[in-house]
N, C-alpha and C. Protein backbone atom coordinates (compact mmCIF):
# COMPACT_ATOMS: atom_id res chain seq x y z
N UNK A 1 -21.90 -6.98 -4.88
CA UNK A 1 -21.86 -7.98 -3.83
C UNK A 1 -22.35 -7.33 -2.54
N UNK A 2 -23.09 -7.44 -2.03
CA UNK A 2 -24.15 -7.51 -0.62
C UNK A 2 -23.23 -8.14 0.40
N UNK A 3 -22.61 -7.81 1.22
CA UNK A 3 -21.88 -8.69 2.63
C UNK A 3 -23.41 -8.49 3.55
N UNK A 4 -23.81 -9.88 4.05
CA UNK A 4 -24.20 -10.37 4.98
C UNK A 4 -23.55 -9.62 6.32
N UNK A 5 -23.82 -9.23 7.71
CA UNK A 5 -22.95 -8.46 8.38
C UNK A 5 -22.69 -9.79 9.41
N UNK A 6 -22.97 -10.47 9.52
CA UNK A 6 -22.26 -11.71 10.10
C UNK A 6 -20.92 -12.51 9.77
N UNK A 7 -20.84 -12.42 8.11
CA UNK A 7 -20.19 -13.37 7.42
C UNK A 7 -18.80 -12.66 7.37
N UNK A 8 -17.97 -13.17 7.26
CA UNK A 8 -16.66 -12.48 7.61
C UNK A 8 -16.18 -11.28 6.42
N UNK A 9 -15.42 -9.95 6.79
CA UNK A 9 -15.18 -9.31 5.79
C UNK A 9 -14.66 -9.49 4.97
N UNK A 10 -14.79 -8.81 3.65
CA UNK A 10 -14.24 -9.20 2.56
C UNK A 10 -12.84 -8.67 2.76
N UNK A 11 -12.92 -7.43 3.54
CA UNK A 11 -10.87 -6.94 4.02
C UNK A 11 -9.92 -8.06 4.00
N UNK A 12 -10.83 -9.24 4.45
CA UNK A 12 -9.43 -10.38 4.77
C UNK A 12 -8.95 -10.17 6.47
N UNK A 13 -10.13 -9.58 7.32
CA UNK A 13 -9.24 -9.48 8.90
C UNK A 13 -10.03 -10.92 9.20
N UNK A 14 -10.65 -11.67 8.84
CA UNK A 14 -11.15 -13.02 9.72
C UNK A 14 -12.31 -12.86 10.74
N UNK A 15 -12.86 -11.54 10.49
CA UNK A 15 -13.91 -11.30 12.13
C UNK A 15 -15.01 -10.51 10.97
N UNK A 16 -16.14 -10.12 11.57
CA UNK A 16 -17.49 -10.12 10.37
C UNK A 16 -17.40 -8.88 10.26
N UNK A 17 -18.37 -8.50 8.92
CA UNK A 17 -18.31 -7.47 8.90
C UNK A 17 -19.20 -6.52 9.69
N UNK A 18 -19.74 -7.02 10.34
CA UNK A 18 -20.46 -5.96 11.39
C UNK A 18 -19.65 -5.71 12.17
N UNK A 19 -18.25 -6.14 12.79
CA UNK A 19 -17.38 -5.53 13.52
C UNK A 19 -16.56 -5.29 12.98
N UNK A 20 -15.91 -5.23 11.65
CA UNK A 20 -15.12 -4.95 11.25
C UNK A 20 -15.25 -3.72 10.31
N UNK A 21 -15.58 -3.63 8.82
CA UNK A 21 -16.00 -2.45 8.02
C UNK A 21 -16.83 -1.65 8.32
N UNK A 22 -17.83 -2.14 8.61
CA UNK A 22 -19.30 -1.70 8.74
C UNK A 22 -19.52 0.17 9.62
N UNK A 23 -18.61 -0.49 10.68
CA UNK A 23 -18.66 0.43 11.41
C UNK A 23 -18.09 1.65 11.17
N UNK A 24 -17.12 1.61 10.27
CA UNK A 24 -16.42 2.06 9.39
C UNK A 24 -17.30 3.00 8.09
N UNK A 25 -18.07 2.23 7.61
CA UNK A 25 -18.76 2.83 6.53
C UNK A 25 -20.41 3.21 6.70
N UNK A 26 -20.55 3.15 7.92
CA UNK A 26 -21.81 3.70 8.63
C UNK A 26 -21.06 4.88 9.32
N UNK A 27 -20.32 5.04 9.94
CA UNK A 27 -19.75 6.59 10.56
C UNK A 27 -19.32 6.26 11.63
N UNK A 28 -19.95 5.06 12.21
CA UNK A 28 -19.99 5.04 13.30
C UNK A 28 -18.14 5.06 14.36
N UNK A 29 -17.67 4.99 13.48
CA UNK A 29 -16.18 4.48 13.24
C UNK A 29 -14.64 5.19 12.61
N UNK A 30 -14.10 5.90 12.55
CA UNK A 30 -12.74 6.08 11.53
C UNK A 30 -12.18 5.43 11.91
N UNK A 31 -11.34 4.87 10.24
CA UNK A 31 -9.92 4.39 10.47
C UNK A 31 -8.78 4.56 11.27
N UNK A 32 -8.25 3.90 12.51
CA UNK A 32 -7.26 4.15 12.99
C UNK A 32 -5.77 4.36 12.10
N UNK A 33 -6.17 3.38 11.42
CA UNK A 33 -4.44 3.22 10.59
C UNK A 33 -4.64 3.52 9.51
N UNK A 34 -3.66 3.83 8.30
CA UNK A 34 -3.47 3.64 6.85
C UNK A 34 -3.81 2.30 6.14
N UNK A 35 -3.75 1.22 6.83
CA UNK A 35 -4.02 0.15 6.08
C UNK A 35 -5.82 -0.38 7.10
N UNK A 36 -5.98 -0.14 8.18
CA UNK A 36 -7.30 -0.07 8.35
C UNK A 36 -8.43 1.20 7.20
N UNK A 37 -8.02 1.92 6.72
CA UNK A 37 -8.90 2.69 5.58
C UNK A 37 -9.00 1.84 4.59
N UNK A 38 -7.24 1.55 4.20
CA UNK A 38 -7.43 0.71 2.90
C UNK A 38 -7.98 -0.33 3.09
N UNK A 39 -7.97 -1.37 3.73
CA UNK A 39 -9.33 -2.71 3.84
C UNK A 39 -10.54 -2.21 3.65
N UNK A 40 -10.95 -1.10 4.64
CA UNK A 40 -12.28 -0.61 4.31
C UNK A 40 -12.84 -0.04 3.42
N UNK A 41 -11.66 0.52 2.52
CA UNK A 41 -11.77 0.91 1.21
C UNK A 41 -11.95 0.09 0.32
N UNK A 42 -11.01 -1.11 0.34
CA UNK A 42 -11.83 -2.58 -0.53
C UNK A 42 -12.78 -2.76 -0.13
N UNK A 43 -13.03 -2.93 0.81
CA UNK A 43 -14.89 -3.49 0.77
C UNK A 43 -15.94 -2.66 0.26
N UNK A 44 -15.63 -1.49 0.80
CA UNK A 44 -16.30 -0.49 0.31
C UNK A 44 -17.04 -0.51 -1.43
N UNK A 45 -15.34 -0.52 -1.93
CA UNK A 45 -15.55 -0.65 -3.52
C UNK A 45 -16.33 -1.87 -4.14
N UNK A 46 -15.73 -2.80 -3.18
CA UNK A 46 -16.56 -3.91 -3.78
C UNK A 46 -18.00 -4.18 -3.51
N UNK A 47 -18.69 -3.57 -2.57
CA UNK A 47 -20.34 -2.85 -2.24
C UNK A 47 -20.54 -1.85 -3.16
N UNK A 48 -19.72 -1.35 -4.04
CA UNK A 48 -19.89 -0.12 -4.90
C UNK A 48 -20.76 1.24 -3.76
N UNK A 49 -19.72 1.05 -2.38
CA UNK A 49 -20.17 2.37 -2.37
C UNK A 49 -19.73 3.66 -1.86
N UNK A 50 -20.02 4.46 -3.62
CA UNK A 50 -19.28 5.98 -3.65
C UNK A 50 -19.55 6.30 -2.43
N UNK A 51 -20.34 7.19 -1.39
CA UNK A 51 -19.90 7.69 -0.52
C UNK A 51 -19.25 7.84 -0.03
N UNK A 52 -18.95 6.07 0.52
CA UNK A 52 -17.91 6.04 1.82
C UNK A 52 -16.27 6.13 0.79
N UNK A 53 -16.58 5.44 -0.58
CA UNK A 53 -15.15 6.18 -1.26
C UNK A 53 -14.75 7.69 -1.44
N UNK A 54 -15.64 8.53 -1.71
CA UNK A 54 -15.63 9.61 -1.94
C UNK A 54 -14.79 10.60 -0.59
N UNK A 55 -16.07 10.43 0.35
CA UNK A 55 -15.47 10.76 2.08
C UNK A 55 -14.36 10.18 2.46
N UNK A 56 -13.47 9.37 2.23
CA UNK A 56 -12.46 9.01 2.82
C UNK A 56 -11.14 9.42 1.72
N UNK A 57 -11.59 9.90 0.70
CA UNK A 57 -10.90 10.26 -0.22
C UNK A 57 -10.14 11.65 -0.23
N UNK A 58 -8.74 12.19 -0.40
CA UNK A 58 -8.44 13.49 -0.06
C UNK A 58 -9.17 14.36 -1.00
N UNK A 59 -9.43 15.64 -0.69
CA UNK A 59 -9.99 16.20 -1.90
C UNK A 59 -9.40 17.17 -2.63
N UNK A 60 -8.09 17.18 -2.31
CA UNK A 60 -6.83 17.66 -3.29
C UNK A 60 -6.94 16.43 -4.70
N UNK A 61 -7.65 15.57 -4.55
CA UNK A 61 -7.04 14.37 -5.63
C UNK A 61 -8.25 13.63 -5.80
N UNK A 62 -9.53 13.74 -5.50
CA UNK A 62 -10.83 12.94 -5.02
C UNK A 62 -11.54 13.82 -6.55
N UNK A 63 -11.96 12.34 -7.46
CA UNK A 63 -12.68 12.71 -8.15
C UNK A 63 -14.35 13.07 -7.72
N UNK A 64 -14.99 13.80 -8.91
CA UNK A 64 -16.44 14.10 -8.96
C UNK A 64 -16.93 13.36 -8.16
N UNK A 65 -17.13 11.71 -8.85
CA UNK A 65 -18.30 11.17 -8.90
C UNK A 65 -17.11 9.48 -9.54
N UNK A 66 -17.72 8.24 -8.72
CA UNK A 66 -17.39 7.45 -9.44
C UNK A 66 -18.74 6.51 -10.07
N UNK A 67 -18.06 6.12 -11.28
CA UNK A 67 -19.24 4.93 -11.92
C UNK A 67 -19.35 4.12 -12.07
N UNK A 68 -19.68 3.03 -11.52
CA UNK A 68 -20.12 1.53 -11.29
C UNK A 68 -20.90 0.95 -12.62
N UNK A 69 -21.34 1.99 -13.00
CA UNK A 69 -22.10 1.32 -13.51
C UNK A 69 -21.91 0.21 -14.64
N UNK A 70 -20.88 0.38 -15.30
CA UNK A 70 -20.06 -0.81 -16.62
C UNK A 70 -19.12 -1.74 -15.80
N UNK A 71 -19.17 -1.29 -14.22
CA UNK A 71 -18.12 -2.45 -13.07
C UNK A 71 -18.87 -3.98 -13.22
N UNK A 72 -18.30 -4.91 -13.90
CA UNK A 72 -19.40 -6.47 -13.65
C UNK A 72 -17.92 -6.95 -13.12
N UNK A 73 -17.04 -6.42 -12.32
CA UNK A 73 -16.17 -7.25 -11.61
C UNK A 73 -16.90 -7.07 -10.52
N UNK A 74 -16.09 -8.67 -9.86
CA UNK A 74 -16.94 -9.45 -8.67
C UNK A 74 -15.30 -9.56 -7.57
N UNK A 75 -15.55 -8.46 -6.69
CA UNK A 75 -14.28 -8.66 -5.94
C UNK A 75 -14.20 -9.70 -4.64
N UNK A 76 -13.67 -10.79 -4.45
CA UNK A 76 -13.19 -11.60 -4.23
C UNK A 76 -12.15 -11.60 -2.81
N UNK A 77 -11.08 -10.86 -3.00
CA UNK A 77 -10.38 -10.72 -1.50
C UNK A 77 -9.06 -10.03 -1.63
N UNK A 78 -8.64 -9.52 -0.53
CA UNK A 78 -7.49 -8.57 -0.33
C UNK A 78 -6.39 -9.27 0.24
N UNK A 79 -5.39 -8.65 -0.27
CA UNK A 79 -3.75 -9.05 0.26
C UNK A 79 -3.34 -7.91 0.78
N UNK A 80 -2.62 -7.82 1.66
CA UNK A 80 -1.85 -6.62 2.22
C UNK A 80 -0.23 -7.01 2.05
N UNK A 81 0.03 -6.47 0.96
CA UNK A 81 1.97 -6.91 1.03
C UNK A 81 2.65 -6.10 1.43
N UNK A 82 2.44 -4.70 1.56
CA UNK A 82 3.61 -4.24 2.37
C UNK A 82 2.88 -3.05 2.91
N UNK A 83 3.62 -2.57 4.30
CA UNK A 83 2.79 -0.92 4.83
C UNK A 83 3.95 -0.54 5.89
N UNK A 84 3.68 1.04 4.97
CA UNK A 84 5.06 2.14 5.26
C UNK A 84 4.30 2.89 6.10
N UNK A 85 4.67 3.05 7.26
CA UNK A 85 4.27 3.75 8.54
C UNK A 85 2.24 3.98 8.51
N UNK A 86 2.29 4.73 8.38
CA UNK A 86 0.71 5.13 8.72
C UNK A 86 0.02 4.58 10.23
N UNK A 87 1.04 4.49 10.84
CA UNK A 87 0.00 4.14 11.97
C UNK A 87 -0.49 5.51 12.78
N UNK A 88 -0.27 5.30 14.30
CA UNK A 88 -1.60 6.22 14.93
C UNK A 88 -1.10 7.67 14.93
N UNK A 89 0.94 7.48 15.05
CA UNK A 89 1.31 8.78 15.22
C UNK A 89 1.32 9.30 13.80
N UNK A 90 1.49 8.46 12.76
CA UNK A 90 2.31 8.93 11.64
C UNK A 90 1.01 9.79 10.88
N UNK A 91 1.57 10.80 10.03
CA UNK A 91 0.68 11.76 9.05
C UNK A 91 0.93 11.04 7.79
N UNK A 92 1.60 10.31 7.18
CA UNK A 92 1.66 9.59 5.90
C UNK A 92 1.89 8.21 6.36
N UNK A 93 1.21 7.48 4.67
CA UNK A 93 1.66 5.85 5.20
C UNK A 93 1.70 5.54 3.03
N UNK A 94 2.07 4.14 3.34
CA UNK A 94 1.91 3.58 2.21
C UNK A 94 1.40 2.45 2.27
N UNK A 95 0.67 2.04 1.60
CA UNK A 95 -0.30 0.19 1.65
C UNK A 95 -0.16 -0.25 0.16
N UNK A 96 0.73 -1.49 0.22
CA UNK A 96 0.91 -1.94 -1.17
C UNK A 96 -0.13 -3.07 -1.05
N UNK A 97 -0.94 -3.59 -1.68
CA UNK A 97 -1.79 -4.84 -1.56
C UNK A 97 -2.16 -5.24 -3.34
N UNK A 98 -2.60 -6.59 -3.26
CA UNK A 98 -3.39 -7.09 -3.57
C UNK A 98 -4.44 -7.30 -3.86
N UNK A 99 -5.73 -6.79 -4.97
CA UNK A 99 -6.55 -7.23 -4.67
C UNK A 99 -7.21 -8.19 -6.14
N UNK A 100 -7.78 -9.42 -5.63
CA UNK A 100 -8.30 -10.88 -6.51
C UNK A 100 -9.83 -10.16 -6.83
N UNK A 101 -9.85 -10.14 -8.36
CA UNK A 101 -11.24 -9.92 -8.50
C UNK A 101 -11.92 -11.29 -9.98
N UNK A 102 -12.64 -11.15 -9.90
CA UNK A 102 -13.34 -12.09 -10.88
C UNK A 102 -14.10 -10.82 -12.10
N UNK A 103 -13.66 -11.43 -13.53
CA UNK A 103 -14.27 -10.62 -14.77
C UNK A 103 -14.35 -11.44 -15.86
N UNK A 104 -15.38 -11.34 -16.13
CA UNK A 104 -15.73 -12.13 -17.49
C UNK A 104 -15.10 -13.57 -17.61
N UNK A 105 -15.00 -13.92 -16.08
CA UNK A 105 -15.09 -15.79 -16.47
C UNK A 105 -13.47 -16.06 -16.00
N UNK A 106 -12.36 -14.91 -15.79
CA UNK A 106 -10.83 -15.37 -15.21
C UNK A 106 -11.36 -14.50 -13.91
N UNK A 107 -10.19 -14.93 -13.19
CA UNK A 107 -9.79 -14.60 -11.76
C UNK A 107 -8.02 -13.35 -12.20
N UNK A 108 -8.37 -12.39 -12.06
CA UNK A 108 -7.47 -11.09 -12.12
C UNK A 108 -6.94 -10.65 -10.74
N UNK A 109 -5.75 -10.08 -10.78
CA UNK A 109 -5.05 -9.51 -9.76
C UNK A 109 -4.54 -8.49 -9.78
N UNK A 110 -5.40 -7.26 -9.34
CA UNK A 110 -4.56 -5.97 -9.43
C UNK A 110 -3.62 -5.23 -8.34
N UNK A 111 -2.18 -5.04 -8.92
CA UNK A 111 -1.27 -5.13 -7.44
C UNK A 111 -1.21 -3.25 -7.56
N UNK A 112 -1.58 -2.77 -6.37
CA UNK A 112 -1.70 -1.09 -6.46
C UNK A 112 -0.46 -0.92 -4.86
N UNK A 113 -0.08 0.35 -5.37
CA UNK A 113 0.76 1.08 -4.47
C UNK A 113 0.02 2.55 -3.77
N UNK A 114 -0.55 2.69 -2.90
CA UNK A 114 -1.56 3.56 -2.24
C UNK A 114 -1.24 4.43 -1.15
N UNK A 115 -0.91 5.82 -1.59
CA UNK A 115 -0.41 6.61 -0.67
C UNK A 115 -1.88 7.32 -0.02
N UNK A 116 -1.63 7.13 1.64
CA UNK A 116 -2.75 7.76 2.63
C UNK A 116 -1.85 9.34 3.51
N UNK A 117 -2.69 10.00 3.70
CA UNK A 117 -2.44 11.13 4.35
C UNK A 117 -3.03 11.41 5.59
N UNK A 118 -2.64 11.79 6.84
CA UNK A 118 -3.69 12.09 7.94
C UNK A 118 -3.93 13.62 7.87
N UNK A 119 -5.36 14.13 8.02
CA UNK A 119 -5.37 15.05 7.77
C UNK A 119 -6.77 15.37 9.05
N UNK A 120 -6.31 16.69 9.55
CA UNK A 120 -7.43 16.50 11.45
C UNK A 120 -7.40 15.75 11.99
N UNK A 121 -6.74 14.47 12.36
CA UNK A 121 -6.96 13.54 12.62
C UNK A 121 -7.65 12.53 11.82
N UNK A 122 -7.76 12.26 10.46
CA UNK A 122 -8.46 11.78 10.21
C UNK A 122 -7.53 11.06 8.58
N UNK A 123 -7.44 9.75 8.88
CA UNK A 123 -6.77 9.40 7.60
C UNK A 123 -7.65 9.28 6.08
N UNK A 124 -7.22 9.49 4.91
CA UNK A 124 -7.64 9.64 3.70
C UNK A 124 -6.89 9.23 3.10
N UNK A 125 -7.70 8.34 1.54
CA UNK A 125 -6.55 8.00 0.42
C UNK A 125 -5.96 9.47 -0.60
N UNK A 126 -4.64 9.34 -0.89
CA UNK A 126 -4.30 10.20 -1.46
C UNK A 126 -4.31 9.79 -3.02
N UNK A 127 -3.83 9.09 -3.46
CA UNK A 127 -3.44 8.05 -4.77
C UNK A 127 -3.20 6.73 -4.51
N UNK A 128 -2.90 6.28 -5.85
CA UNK A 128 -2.56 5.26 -6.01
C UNK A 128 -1.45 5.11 -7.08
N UNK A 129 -0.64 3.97 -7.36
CA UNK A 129 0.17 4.06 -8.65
C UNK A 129 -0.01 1.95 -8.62
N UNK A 130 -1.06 1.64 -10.28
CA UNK A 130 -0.75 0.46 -9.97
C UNK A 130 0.44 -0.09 -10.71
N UNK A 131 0.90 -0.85 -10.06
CA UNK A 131 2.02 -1.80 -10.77
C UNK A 131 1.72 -3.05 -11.62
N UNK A 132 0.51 -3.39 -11.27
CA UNK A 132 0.16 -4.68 -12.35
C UNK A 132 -0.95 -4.75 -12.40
N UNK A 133 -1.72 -5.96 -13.23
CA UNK A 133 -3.07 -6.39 -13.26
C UNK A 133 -2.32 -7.87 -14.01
N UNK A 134 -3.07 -8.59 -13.40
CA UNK A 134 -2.25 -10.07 -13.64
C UNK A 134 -3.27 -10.45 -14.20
N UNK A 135 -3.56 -11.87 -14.86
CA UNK A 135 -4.60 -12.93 -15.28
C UNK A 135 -4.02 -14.48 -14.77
N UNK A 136 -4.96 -15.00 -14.26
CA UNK A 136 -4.49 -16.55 -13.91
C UNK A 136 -3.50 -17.47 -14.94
N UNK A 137 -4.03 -16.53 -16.23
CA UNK A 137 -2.88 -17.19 -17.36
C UNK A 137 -1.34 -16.55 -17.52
N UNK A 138 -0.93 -15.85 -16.36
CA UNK A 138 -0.15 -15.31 -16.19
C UNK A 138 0.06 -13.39 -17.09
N UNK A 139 -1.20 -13.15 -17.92
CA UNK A 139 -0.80 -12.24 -18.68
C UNK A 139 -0.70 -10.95 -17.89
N UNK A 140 0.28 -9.72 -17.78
CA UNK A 140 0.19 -9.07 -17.35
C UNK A 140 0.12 -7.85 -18.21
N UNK A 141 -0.22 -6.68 -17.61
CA UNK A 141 -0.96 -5.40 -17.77
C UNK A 141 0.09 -4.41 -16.97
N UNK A 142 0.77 -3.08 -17.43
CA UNK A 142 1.65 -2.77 -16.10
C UNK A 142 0.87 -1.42 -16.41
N UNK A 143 0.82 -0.42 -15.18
CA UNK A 143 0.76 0.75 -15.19
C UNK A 143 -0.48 1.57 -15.60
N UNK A 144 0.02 2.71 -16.24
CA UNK A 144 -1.27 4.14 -16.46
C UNK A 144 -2.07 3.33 -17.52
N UNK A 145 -1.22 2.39 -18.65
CA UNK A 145 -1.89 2.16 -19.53
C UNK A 145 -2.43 0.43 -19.97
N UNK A 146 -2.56 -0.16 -18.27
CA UNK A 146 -3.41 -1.29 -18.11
C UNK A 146 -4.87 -0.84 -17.88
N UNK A 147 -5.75 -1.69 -18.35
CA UNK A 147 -6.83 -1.66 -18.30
C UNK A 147 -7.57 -1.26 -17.32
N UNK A 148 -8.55 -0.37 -17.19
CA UNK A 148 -8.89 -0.06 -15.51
C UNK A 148 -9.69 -1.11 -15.33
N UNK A 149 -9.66 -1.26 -13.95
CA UNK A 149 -9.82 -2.42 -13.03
C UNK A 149 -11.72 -2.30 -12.99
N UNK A 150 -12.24 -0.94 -12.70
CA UNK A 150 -13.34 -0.93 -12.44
C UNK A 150 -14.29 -1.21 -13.87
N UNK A 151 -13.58 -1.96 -14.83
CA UNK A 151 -14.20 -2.81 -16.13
C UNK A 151 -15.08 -1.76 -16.94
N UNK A 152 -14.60 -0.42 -17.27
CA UNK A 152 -15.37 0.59 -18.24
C UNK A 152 -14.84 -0.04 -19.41
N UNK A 153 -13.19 -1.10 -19.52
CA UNK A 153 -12.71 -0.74 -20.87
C UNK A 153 -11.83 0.42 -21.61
N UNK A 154 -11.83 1.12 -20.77
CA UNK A 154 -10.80 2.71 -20.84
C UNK A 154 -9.37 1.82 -19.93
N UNK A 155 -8.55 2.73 -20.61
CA UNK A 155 -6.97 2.42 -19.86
C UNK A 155 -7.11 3.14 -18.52
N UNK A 156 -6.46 2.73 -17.69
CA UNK A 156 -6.33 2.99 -15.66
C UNK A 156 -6.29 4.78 -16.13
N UNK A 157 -5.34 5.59 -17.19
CA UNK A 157 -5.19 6.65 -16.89
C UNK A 157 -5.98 7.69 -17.55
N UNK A 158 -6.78 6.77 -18.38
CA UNK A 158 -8.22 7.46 -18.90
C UNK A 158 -9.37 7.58 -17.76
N UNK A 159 -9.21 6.59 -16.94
CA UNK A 159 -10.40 6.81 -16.21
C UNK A 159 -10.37 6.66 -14.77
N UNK A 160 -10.25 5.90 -13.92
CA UNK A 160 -10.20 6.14 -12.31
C UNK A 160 -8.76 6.59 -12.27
N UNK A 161 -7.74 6.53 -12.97
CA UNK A 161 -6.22 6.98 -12.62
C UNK A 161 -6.12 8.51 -12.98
């Protein structure tokens, strides 16, 4: 998915993405908060792009290389349900969210728990632990050994987990 930089971000803040991510994933920008990375980190993913995942990623825990390439999910939009400190003073935070993606014809919901670290000044994702992957038909998926989200077909702890 291509964001238009006019059209509003896919983060879910209501203002476009030329003022919102963008700036963010051009350089021009760091995340102030723990849950400002993580929005920009959804969009990011859903542009499929490694860089700006990679660089914002700690590298105590930051894989190689990620692969898009078997990803035919179509991400859709973010929820933010809960966030444990991370703001400007704090060195740790937590961002529980939401995120709605579209695969093979249902609308899916993967609910992740996402620990960030500040590190130089500079916040990074540390992990994640997801708690679900839903289907509109209510079926759920829990944990290491739900399906990974980025649609290889490998379980979450075979492959991005």
């Amino acid at each position: 998915m291509t964001l238009n930089k006019q059209d509003n971000c896919l983060c879910g803040s209501l203002i476009s993405y030329e003022q919102c991510c963008e700036p963010l994933h051009s350089g021009k920008k760091q995340a102030i908060t723990a849950e400002a990375l993580m929005r920009s980190r959804f969009t990011a993913y859903a542009n499929k792009n490694e860089s700006y995942l990679i660089n914002t990623w700690d590298n105590a825990t930051c894989p190689q290389s990620i692969d898009f390439s078997k990803d035919s999910s179509e991400w859709l939009r973010l929820e933010i349900v809960l966030v444990k400190k991370g703001g400007l003073k704090d060195k740790k935070g937590i961002v529980e969210f939401k995120a709605y993606f579209q695969q093979e014809g249902s609308e899916q919901v993967l609910n992740e728990v996402s620990r960030f670290v500040k590190k130089q000044g500079k916040w990074v994702y540390l992990d994640g632990k997801i708690k679900s992957i839903a289907t509109e038909s209510g079926t759920i998926n829990q944990g290491l050994n739900a399906p990974c989200a980025c649609g290889s077909g490998k379980k979450f702890k075979r492959c991005c987990g």
